[in-house]
C-alpha atoms as a PDB file:
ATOM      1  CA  UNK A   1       0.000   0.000   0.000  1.00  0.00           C
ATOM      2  CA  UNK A   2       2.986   2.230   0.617  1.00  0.00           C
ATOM      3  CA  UNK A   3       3.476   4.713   3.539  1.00  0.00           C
ATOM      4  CA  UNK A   4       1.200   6.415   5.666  1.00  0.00           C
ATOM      5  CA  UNK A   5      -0.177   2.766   6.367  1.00  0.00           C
ATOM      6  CA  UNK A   6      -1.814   2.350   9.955  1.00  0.00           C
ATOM      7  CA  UNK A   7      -0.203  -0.815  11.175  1.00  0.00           C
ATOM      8  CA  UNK A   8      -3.679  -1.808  13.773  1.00  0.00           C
ATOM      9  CA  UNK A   9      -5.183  -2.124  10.968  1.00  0.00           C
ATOM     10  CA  UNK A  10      -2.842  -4.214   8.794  1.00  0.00           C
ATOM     11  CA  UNK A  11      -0.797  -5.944  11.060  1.00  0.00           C
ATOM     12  CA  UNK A  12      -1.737  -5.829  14.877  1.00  0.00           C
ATOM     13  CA  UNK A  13      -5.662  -6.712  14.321  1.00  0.00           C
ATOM     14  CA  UNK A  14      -5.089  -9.313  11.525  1.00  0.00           C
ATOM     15  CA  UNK A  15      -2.389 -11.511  12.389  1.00  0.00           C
ATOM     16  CA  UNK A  16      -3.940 -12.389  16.006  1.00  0.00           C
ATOM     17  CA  UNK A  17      -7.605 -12.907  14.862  1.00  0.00           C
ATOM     18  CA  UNK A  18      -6.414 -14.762  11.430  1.00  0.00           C
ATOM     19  CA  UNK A  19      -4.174 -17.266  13.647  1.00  0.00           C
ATOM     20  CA  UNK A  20      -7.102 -18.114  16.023  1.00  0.00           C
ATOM     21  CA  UNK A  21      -9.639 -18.244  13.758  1.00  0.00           C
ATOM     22  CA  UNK A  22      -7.877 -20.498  11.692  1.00  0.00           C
ATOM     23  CA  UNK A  23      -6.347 -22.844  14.511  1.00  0.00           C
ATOM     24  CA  UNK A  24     -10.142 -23.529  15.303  1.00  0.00           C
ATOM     25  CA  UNK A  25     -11.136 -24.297  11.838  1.00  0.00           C
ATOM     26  CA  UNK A  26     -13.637 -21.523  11.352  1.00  0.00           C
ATOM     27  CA  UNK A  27     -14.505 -21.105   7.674  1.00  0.00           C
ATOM     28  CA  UNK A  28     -12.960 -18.228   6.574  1.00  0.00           C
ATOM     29  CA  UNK A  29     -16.862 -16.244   5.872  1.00  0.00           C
ATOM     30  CA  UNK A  30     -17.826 -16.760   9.503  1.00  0.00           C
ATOM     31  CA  UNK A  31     -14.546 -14.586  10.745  1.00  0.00           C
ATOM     32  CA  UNK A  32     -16.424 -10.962  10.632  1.00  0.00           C
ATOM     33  CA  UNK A  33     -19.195 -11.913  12.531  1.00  0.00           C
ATOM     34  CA  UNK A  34     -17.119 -13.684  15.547  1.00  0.00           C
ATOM     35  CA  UNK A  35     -14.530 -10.490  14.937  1.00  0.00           C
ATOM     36  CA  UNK A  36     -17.747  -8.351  15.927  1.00  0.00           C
ATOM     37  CA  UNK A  37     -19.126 -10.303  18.728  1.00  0.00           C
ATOM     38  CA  UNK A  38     -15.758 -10.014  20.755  1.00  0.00           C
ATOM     39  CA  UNK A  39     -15.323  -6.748  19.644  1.00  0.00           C
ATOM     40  CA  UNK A  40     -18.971  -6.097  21.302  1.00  0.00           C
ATOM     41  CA  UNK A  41     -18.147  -8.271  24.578  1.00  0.00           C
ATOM     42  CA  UNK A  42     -14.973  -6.316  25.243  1.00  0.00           C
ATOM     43  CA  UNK A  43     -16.866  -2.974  25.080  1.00  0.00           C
ATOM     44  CA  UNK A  44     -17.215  -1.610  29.007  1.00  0.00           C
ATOM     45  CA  UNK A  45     -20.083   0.446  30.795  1.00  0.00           C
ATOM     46  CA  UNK A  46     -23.312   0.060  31.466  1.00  0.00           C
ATOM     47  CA  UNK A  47     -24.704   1.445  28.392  1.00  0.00           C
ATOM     48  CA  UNK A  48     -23.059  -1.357  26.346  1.00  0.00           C
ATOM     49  CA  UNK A  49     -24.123  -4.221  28.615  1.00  0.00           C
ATOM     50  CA  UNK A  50     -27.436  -5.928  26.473  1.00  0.00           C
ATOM     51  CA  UNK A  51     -25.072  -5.322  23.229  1.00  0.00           C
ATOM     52  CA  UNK A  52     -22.358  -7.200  25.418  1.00  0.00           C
ATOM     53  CA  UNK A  53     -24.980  -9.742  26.603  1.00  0.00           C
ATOM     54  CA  UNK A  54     -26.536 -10.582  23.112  1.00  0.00           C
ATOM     55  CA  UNK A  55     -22.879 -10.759  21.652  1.00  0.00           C
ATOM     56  CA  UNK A  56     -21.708 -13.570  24.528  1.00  0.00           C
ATOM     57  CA  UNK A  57     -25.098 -15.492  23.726  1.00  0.00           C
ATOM     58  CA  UNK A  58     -24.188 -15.213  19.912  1.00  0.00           C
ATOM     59  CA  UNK A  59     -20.409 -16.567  20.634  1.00  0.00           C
ATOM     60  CA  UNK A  60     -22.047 -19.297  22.621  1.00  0.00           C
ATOM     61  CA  UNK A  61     -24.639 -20.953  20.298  1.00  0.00           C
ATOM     62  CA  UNK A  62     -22.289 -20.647  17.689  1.00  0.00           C
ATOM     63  CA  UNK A  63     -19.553 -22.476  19.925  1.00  0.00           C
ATOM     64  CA  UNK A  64     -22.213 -24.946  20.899  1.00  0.00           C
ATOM     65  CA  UNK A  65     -22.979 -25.861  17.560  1.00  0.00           C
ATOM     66  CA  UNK A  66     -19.534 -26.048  15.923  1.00  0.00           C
ATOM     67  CA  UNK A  67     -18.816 -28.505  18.643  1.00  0.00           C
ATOM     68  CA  UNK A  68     -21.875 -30.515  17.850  1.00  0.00           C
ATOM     69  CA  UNK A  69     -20.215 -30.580  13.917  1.00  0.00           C
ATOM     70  CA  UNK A  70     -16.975 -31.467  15.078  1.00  0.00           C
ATOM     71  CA  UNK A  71     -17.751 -34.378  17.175  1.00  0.00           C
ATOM     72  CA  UNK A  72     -19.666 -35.530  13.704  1.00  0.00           C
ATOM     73  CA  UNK A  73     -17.034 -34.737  11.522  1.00  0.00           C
ATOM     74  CA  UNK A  74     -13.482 -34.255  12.893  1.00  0.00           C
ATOM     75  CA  UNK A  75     -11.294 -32.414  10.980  1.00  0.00           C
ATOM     76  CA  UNK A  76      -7.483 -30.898  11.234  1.00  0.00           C
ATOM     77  CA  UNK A  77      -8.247 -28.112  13.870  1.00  0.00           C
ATOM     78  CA  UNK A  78      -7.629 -27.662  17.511  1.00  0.00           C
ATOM     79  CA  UNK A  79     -11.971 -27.903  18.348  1.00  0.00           C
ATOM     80  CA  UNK A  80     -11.584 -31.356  16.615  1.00  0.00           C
ATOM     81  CA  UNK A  81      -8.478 -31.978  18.733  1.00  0.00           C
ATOM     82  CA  UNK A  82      -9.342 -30.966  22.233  1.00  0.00           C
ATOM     83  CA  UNK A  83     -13.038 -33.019  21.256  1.00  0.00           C
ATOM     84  CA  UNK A  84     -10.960 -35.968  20.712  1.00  0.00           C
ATOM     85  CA  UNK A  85      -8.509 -35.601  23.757  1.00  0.00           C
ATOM     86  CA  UNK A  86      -8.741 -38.058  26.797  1.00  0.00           C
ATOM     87  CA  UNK A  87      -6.979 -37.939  30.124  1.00  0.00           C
ATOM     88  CA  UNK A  88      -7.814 -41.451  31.179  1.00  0.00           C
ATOM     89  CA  UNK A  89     -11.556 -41.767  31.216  1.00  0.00           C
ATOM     90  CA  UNK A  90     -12.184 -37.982  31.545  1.00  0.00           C
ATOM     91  CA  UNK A  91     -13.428 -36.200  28.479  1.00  0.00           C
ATOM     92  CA  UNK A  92     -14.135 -32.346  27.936  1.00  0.00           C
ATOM     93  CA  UNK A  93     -17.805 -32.485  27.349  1.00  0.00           C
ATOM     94  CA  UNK A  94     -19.791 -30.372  24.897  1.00  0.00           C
ATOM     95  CA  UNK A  95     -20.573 -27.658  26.925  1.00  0.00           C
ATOM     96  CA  UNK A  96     -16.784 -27.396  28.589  1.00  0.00           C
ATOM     97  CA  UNK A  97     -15.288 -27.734  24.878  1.00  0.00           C
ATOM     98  CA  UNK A  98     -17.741 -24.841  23.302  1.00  0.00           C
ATOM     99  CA  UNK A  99     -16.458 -22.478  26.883  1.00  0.00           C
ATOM    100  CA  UNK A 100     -13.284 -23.650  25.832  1.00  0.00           C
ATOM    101  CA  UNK A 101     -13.152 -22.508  22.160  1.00  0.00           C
ATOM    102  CA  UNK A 102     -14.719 -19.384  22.733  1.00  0.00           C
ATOM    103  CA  UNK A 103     -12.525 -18.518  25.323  1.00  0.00           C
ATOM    104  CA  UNK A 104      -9.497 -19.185  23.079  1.00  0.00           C
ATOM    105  CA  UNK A 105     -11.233 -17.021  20.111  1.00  0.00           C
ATOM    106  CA  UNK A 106     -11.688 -14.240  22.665  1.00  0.00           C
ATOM    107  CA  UNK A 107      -7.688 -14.627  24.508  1.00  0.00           C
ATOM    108  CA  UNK A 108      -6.250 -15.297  21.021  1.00  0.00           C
ATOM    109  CA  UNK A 109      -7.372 -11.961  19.638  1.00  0.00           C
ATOM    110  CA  UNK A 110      -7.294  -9.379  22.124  1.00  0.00           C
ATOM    111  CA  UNK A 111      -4.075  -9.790  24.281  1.00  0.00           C
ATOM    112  CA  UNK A 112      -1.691 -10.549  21.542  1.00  0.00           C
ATOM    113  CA  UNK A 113      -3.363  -7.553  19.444  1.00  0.00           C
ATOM    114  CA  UNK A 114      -2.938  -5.336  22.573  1.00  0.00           C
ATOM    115  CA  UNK A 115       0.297  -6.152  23.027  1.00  0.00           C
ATOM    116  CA  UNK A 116       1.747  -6.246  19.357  1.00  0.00           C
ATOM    117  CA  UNK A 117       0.043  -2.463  19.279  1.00  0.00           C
ATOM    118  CA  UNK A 118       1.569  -1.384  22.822  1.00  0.00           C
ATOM    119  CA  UNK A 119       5.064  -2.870  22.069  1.00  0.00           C
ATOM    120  CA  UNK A 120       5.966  -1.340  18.391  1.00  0.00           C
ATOM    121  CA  UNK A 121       4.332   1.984  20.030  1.00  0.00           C
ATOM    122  CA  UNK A 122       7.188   1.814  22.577  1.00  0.00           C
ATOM    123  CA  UNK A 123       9.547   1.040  20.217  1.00  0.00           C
ATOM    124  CA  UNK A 124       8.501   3.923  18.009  1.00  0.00           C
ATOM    125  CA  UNK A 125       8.642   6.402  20.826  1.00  0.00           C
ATOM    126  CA  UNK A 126      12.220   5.062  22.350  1.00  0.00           C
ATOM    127  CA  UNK A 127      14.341   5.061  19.625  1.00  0.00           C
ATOM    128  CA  UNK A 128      17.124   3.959  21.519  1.00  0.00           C
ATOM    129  CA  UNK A 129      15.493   0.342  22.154  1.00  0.00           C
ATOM    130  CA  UNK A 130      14.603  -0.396  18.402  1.00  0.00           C
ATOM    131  CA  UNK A 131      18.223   0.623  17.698  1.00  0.00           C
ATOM    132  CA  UNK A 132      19.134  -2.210  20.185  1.00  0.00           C
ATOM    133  CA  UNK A 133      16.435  -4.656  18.520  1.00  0.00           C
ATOM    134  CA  UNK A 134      18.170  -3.627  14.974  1.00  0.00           C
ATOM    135  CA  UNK A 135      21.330  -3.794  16.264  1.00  0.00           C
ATOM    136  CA  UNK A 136      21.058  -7.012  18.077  1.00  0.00           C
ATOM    137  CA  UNK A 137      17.817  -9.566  16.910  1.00  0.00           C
ATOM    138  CA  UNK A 138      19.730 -12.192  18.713  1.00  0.00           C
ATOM    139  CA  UNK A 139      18.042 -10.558  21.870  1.00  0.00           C
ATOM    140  CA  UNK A 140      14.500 -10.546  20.414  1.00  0.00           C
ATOM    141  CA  UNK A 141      13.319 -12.741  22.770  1.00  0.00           C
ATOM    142  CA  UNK A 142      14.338 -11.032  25.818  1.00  0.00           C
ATOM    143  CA  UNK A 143      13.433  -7.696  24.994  1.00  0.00           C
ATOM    144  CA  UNK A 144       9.819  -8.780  24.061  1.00  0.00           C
ATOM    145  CA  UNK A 145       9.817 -10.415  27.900  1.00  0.00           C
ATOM    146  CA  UNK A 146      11.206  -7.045  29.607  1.00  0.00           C
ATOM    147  CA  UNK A 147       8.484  -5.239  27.337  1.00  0.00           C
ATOM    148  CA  UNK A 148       5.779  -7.710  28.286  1.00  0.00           C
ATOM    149  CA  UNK A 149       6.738  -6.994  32.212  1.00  0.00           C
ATOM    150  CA  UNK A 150       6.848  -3.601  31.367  1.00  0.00           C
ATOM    151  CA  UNK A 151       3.483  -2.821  29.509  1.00  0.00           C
ATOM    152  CA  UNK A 152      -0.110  -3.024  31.313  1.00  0.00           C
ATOM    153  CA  UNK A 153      -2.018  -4.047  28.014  1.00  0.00           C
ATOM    154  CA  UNK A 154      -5.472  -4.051  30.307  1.00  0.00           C
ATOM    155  CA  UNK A 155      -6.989  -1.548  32.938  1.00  0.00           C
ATOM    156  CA  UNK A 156      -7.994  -3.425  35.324  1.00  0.00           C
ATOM    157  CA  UNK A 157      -6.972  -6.963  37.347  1.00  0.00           C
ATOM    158  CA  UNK A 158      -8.112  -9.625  35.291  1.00  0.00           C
ATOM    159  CA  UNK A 159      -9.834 -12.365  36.453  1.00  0.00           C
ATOM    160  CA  UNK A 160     -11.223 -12.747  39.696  1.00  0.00           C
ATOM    161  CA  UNK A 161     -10.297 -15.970  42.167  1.00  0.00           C
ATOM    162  CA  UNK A 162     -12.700 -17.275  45.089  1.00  0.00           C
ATOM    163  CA  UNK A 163     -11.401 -18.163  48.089  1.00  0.00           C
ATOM    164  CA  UNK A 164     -12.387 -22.124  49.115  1.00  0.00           C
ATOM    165  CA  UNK A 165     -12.015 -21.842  52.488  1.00  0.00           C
ATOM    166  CA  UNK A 166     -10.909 -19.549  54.987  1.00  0.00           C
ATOM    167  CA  UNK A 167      -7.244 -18.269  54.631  1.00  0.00           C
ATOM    168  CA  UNK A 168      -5.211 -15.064  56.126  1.00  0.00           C
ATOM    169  CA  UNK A 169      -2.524 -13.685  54.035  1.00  0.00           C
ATOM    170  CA  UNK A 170      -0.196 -10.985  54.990  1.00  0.00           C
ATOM    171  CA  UNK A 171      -2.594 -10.582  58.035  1.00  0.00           C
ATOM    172  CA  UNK A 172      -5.734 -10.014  56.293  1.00  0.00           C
ATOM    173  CA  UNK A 173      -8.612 -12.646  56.685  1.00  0.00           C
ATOM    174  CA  UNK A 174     -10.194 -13.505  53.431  1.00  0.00           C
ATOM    175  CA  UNK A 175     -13.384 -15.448  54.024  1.00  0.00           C
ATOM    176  CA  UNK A 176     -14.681 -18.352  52.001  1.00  0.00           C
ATOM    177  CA  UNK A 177     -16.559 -17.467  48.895  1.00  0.00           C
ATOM    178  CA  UNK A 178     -15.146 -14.122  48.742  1.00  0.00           C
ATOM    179  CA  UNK A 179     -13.711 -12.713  45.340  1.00  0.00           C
ATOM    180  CA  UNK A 180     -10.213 -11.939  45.243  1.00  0.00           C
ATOM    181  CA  UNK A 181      -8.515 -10.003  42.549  1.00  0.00           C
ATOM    182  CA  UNK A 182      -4.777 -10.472  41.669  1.00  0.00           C
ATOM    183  CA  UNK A 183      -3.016  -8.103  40.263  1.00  0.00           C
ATOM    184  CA  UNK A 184      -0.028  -9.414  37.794  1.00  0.00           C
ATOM    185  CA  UNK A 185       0.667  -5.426  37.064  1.00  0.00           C
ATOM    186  CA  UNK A 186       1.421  -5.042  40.499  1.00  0.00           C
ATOM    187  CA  UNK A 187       3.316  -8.131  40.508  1.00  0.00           C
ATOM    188  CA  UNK A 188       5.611  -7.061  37.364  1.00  0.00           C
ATOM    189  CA  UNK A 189       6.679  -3.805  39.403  1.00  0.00           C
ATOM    190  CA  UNK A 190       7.479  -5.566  42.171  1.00  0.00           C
ATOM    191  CA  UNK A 191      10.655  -4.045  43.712  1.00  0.00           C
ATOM    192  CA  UNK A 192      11.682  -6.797  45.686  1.00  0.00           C
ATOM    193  CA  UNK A 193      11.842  -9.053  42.863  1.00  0.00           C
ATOM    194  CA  UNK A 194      12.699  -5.999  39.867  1.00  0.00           C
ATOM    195  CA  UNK A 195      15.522  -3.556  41.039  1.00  0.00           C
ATOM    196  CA  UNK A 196      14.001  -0.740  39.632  1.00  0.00           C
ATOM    197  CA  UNK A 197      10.852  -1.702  38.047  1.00  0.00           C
ATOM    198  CA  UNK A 198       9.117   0.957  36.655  1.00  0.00           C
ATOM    199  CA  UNK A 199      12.448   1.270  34.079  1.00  0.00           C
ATOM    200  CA  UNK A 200      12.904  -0.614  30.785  1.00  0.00           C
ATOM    201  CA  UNK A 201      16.591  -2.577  31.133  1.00  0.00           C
ATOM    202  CA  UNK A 202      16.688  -5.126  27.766  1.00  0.00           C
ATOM    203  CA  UNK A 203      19.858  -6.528  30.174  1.00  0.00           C
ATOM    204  CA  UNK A 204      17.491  -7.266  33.183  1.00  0.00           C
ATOM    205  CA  UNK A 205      18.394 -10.852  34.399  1.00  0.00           C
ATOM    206  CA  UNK A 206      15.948 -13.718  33.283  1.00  0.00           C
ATOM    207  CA  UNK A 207      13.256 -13.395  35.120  1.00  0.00           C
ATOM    208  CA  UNK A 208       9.711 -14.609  35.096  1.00  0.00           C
ATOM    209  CA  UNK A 209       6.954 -11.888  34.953  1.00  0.00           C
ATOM    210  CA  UNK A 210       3.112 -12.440  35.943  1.00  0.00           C
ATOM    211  CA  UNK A 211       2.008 -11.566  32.201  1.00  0.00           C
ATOM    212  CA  UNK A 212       1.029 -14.828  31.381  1.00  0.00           C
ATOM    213  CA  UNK A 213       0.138 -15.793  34.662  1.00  0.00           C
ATOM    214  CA  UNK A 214       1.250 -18.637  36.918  1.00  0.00           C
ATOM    215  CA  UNK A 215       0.895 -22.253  38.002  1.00  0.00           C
ATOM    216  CA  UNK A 216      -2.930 -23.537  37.250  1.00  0.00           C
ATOM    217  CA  UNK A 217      -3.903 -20.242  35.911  1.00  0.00           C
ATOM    218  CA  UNK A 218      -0.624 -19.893  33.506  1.00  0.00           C
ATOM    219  CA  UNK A 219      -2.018 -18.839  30.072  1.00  0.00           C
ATOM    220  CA  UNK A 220      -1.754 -22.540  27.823  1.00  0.00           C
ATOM    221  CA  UNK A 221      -1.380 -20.759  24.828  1.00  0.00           C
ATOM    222  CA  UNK A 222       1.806 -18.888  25.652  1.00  0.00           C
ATOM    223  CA  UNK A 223       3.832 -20.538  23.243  1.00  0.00           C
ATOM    224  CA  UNK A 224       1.750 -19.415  20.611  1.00  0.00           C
ATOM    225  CA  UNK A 225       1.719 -15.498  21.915  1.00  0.00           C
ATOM    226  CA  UNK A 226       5.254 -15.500  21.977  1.00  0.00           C
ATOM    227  CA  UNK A 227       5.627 -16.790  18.572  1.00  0.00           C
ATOM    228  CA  UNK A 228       3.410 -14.191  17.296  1.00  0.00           C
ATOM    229  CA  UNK A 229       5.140 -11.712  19.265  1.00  0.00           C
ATOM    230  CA  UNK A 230       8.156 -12.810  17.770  1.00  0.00           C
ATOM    231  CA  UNK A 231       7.140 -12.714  13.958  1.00  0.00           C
ATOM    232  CA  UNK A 232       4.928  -9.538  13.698  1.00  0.00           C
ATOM    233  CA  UNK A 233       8.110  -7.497  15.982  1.00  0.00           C
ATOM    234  CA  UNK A 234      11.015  -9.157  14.391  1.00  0.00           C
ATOM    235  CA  UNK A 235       9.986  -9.134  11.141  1.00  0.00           C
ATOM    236  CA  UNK A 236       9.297  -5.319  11.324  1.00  0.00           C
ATOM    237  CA  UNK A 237      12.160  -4.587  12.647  1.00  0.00           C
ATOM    238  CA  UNK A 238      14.003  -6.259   9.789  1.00  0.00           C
ATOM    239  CA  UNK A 239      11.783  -5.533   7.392  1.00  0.00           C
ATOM    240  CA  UNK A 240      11.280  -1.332   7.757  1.00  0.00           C
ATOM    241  CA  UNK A 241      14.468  -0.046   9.454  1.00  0.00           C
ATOM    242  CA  UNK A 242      13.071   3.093   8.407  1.00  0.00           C
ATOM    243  CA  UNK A 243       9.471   2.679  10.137  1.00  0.00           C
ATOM    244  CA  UNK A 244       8.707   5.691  12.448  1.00  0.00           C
ATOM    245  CA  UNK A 245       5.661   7.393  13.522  1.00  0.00           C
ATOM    246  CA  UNK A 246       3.461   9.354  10.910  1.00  0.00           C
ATOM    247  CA  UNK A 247       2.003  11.332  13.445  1.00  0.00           C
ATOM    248  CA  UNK A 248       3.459  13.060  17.060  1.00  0.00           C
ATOM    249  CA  UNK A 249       2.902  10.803  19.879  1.00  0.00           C
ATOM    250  CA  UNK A 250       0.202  12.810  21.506  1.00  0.00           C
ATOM    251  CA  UNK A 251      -1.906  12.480  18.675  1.00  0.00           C
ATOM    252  CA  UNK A 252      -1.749   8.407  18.852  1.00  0.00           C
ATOM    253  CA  UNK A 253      -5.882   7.905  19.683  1.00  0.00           C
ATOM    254  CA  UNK A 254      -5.750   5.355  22.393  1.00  0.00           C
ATOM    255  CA  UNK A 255      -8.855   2.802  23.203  1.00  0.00           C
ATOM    256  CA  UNK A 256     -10.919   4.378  26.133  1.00  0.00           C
ATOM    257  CA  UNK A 257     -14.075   2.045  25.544  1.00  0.00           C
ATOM    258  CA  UNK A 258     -12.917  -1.822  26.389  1.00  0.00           C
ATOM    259  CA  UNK A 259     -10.952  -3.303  29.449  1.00  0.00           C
ATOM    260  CA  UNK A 260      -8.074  -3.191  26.630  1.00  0.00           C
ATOM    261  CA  UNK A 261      -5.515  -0.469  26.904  1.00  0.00           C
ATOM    262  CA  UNK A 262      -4.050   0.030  23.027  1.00  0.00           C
ATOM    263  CA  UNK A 263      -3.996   2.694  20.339  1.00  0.00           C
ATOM    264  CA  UNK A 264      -6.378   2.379  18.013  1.00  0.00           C
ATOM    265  CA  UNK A 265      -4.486   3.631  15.070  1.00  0.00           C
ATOM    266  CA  UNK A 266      -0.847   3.607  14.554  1.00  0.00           C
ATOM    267  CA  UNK A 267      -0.131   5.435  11.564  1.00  0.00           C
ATOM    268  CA  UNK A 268       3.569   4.865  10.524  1.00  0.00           C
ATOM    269  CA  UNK A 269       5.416   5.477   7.787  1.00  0.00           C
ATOM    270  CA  UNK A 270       9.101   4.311   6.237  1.00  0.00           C
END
């Protein structure tokens, strides 16, 4: 297309959604309307909440009944994988393996868009750390860790726990049944465990951040993230060692509507 290009719209949106949407075997036609419906669940305040409602029923029956098809009729995809996977006797039934897929079509677009938005904005603004990535791809990998540390792609905590029983931590009692809300941003600034945290250092020593979560709740599809990550960011890099910003900064229009924190646009040029 040739510069000003915005990159949301032709790299950071696409890539994540087309990888999902293709690991689960959705025909290619059906990708607009299930591109709409998360769009519409992700969408906060109280004067969005029957849109959000109708859109979550919508990415349910449709879950539902793609299941249905793929226990039928198997095929190469990850719904037809997960339908066929046993752990002994157990078996993800219909209803667990339609949550399942929807919750990977939601996860697999939004955080990896979010965060493939958020880190070439930061690299666009801090010249000094895409002349490191150009410099040195070898440390590709490490940088996109520090920057995933780094970066709060949502406003908010996430997903709440509930307490099983009674338990006191750090002194405070938290009572059976009660929600509890951990905070992995707080976590990733952690001064005891990040000398200096609120600071980008490529050169920080290895060390596991709270991005992706931890133990039982440690995101499964990391792997794949990461590889996306990896592709859309290195290959830009290499690609465009020209690619800066077609617009100042301030004028970057961030998202103010969903739990998301991203710009919207990213116009760049080369």
């Amino acid at each position: 297309q040739g510069p000003p290009a915005d990159l949301v719209q032709h790299l950071s949106d696409p890539l994540p959604q087309h990888t999902v949407l293709d690991l689960l075997g959705i025909e290619r036609e059906e990708w607009p309307r299930i591109q709409e419906s998360v769009r519409q669940l992700l969408v906060v305040g109280a004067g969005n909440k029957e849109a959000s409602a109708s859109a979550k029923a919508d990415l349910t029956a449709y879950f539902a009944k793609l299941v249905e098809q793929r226990r039928n009729s198997p095929g190469a995809d990850l719904i037809s994988a997960m339908a066929a996977a046993r752990d002994g006797e157990e078996q993800l039934d219909d209803r667990e393996l339609a949550v399942m897929a929807l919750t990977l079509a939601l996860s697999g677009q939004d955080t990896a868009t979010c965060e493939i938005s958020d880190i070439v904005y930061l690299l666009l603004t801090r010249p000094e750390l895409m002349e490191r990535l150009r410099s040195r791809p070898g440390t590709l990998t490490d940088v996109l860790h520090e920057l995933l540390r780094h970066i709060p792609f949502r406003k908010g905590v996430g997903i709440p726990r509930v307490a099983l029983e009674d338990v006191e931590l750090d002194g405070v009692r938290i009572p059976a049944g009660d929600f509890v809300h951990v905070s992995y941003l707080t976590a990733n600034r952690d001064p005891e465990r990040y000398p200096d945290p609120h600071a980008i250092d490529p050169d920080r020593p290895n060390r596991p951040h709270m991005t992706f979560g931890w133990g039982g709740h440690r995101c499964i599809a990391m792997p794949l993230a990461m590889a996306e990550l990896e592709v859309a960011v290195g290959r830009l890099v290499e690609r465009f060692p020209g690619l800066r910003l077609a617009v100042p900064p301030q004028e970057v229009r961030w998202d103010t509507e969903t739990i998301r924190r991203f710009p919207l646009e990213l116009p760049v040029a080369w």
